[in-house]
C-alpha atoms as a PDB file:
ATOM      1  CA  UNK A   1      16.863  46.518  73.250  1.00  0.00           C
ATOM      2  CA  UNK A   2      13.685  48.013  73.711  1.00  0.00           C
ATOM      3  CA  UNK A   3      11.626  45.379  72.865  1.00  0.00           C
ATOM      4  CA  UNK A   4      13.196  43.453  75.376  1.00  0.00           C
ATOM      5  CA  UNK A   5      13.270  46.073  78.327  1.00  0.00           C
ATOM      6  CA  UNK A   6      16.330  46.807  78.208  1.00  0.00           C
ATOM      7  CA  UNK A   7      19.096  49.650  78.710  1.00  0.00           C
ATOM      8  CA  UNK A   8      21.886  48.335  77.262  1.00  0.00           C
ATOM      9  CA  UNK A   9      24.409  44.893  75.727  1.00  0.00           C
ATOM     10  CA  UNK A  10      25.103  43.839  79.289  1.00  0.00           C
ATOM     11  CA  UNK A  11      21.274  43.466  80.241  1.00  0.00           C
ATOM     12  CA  UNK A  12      20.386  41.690  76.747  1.00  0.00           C
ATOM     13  CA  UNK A  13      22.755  38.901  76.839  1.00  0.00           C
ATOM     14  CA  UNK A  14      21.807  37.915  80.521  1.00  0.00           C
ATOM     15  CA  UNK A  15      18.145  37.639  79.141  1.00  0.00           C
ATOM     16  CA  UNK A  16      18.793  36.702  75.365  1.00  0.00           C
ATOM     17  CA  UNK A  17      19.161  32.698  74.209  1.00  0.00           C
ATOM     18  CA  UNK A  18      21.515  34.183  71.297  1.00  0.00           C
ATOM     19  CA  UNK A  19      24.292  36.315  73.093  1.00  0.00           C
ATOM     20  CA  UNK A  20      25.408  39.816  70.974  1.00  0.00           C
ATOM     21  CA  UNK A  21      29.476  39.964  70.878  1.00  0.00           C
ATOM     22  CA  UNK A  22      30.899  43.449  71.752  1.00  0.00           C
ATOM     23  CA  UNK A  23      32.748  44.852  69.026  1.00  0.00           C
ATOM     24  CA  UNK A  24      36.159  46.881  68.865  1.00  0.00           C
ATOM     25  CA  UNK A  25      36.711  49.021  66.060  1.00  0.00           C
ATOM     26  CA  UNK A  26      40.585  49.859  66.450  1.00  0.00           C
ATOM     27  CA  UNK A  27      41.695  53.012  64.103  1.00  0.00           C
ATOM     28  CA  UNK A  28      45.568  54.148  64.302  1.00  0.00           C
ATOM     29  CA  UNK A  29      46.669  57.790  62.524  1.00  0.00           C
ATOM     30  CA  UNK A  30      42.743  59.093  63.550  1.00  0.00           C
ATOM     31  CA  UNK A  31      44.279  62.715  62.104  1.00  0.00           C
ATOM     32  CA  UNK A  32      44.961  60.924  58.632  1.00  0.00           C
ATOM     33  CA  UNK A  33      41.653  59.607  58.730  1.00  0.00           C
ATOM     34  CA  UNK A  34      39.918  63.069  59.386  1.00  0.00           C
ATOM     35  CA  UNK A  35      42.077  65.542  57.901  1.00  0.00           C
ATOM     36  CA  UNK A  36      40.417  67.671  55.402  1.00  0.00           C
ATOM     37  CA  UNK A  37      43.816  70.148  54.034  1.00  0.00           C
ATOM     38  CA  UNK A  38      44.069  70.301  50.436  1.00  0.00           C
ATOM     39  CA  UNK A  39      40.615  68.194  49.761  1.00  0.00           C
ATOM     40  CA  UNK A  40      37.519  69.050  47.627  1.00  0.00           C
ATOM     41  CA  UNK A  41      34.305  70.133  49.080  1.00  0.00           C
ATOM     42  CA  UNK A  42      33.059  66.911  48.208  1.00  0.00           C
ATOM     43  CA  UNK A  43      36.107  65.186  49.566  1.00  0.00           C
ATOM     44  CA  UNK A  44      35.684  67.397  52.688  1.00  0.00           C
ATOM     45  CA  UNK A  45      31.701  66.514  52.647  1.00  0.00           C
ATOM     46  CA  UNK A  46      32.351  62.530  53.302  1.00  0.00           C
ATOM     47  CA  UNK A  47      35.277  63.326  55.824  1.00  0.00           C
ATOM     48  CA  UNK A  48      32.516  65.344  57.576  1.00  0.00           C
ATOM     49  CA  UNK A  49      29.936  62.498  57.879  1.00  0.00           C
ATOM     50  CA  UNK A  50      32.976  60.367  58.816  1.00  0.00           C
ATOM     51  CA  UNK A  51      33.825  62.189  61.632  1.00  0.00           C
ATOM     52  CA  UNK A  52      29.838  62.487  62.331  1.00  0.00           C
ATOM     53  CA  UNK A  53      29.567  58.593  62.731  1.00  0.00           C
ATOM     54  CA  UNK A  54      32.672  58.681  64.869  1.00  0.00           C
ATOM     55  CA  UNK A  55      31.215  61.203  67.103  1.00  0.00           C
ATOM     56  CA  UNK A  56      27.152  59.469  66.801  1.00  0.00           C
ATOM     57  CA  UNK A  57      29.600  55.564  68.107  1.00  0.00           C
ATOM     58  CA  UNK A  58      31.458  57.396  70.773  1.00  0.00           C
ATOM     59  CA  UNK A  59      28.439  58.575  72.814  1.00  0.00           C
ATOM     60  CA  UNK A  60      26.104  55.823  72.053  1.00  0.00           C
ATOM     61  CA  UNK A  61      27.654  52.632  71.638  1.00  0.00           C
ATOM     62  CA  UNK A  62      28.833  51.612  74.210  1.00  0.00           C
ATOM     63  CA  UNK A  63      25.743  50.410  75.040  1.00  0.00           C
ATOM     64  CA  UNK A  64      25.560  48.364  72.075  1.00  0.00           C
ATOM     65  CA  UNK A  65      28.901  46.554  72.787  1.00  0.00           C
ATOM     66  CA  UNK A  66      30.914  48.956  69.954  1.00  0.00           C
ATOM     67  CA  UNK A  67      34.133  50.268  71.853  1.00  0.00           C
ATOM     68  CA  UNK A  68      36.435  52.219  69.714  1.00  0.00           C
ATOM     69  CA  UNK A  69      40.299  52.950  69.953  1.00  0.00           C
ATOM     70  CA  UNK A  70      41.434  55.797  68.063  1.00  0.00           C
ATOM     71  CA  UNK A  71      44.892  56.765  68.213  1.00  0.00           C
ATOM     72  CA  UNK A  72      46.784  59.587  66.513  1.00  0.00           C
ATOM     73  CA  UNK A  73      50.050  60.579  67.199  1.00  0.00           C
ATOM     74  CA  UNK A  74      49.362  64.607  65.932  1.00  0.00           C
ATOM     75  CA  UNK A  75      46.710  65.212  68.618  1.00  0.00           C
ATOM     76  CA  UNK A  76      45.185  68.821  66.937  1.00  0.00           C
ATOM     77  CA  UNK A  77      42.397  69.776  68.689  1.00  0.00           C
ATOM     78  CA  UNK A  78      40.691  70.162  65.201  1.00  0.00           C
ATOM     79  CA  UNK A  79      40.881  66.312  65.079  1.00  0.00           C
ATOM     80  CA  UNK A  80      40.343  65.120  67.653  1.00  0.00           C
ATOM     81  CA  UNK A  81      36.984  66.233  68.851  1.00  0.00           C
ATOM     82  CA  UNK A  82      35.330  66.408  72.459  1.00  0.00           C
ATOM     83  CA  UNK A  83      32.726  64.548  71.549  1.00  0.00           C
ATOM     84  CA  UNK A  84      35.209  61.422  70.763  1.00  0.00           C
ATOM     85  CA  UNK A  85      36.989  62.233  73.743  1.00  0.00           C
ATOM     86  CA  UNK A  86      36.587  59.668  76.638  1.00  0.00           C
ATOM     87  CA  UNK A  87      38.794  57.979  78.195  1.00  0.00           C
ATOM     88  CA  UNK A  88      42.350  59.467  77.124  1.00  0.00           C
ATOM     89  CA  UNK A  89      45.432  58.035  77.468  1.00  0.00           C
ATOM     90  CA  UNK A  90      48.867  60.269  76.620  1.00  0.00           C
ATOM     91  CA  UNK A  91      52.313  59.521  76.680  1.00  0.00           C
ATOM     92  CA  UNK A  92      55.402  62.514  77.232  1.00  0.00           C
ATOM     93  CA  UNK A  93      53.949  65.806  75.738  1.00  0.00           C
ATOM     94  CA  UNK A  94      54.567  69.520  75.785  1.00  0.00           C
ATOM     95  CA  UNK A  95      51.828  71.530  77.365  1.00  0.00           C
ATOM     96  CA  UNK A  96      49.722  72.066  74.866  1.00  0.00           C
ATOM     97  CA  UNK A  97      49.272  68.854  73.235  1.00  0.00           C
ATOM     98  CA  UNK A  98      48.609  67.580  77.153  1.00  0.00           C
ATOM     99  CA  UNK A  99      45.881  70.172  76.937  1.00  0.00           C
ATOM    100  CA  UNK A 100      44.525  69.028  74.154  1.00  0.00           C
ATOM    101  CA  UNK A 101      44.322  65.479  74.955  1.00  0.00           C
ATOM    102  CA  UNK A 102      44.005  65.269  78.668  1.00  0.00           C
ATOM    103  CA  UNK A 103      42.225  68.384  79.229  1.00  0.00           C
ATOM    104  CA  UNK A 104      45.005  69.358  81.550  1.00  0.00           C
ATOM    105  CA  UNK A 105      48.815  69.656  81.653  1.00  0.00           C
ATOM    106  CA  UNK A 106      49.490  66.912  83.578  1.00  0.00           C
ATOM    107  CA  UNK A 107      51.370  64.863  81.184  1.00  0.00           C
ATOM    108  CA  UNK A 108      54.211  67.459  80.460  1.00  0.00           C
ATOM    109  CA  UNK A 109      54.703  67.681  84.654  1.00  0.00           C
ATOM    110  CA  UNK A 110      54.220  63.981  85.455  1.00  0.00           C
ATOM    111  CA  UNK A 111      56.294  62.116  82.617  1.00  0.00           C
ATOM    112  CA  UNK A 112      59.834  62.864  82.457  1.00  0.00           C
ATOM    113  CA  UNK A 113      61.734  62.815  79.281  1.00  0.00           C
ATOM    114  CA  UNK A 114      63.322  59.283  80.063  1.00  0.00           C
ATOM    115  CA  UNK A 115      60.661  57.698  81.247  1.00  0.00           C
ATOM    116  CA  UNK A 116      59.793  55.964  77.741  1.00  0.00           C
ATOM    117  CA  UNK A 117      56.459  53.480  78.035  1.00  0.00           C
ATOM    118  CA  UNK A 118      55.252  55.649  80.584  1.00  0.00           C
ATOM    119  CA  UNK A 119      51.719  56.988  79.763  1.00  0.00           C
ATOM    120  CA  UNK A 120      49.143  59.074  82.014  1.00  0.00           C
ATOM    121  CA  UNK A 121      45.270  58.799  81.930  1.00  0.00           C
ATOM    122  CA  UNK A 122      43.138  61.130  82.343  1.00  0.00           C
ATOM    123  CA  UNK A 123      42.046  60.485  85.713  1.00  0.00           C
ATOM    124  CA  UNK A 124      45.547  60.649  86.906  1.00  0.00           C
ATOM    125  CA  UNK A 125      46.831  56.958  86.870  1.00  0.00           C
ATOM    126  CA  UNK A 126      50.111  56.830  85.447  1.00  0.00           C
ATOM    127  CA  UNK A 127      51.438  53.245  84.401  1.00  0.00           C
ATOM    128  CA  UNK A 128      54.062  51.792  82.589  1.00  0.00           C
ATOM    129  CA  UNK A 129      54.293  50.084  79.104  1.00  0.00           C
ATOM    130  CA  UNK A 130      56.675  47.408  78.217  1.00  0.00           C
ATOM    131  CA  UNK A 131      58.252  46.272  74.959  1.00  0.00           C
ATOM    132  CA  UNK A 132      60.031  43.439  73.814  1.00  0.00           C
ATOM    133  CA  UNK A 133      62.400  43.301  71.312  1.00  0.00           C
ATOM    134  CA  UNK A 134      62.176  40.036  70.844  1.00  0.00           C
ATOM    135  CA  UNK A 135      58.560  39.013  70.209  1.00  0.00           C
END
C-alpha cells in the first residue's frame, strides 16, 4: 500500500489492474481456542502468541481486507480481550456477561427471556434472528 499511496484495500483496488479479495477468517468457541487452564508453559507460550496475532488482525486489518468473526459462547473477560473487541453482538445475558461483552448491561434489560433470535449490538440496535427448521 505504500508504494502505491495508499491508506488502505478500498483505495488499492480502485487504482490496482489485479484487485486484492477481502478475507474473513470465521473462528467459533474463541474461549477453546485461547484457554490456557491445565496447559504447559510452553503450551501456554503459543496460546499467548495466538492470542497476540488475534489482537495485531483486529486493529490492523481491516485495512488489508482481513475481517474476523470470533464467537464464543463463555464470554470471560480473560478471553475475550479489548483489544479484539469491536463490533459486539450479544444475545439474552445476565449482567455481567452483558458487561463483559457489550461494555454495558444493556442486553440483560433489553432482551427478554422469550425473545429467542433476538440479539443487541453494541451501539444499541436490537434485531431479530430467524431459523428454519427446515433448511
Amino acid at each position: 500500500f505504500l508504494g502505491s499511496m495508499v491508506a488502505n484495500i478500498k483505495e488499492y483496488n480502485m487504482i490496482a489492474w489485479e484487485k486484492i479479495p477481502h478475507i474473513v477468517f470465521a473462528c467459533d468457541e474463541l474461549a477453546e481456542l485461547l484457554d490456557t487452564t491445565g496447559l504447559s508453559k510452553e503450551e501456554k507460550a503459543v496460546v499467548q502468541e495466538i492470542d497476540s496475532r488475534l489482537s495485531t488482525l483486529a486493529r490492523l486489518g481491516r485495512a488489508f481486507g482481513i475481517h474476523l468473526v470470533l464467537a464464543t459462547q463463555r464470554p470471560d473477560a480473560n478471553i475475550v480481550r479489548g483489544q479484539i473487541k469491536n463490533i459486539r453482538i450479544c444475545g439474552k445475558a445476565d449482567q455481567v456477561l452483558s458487561q463483559i461483552i457489550l461494555d454495558n448491561t444493556s442486553a440483560s434489560t433489553e432482551i427478554r427471556g422469550c425473545q429467542k433470535g433476538r440479539f443487541i449490538m453494541d451501539d444499541g440496535t436490537v434485531f431479530q434472528g430467524y431459523w428454519d427448521e427446515e433448511v
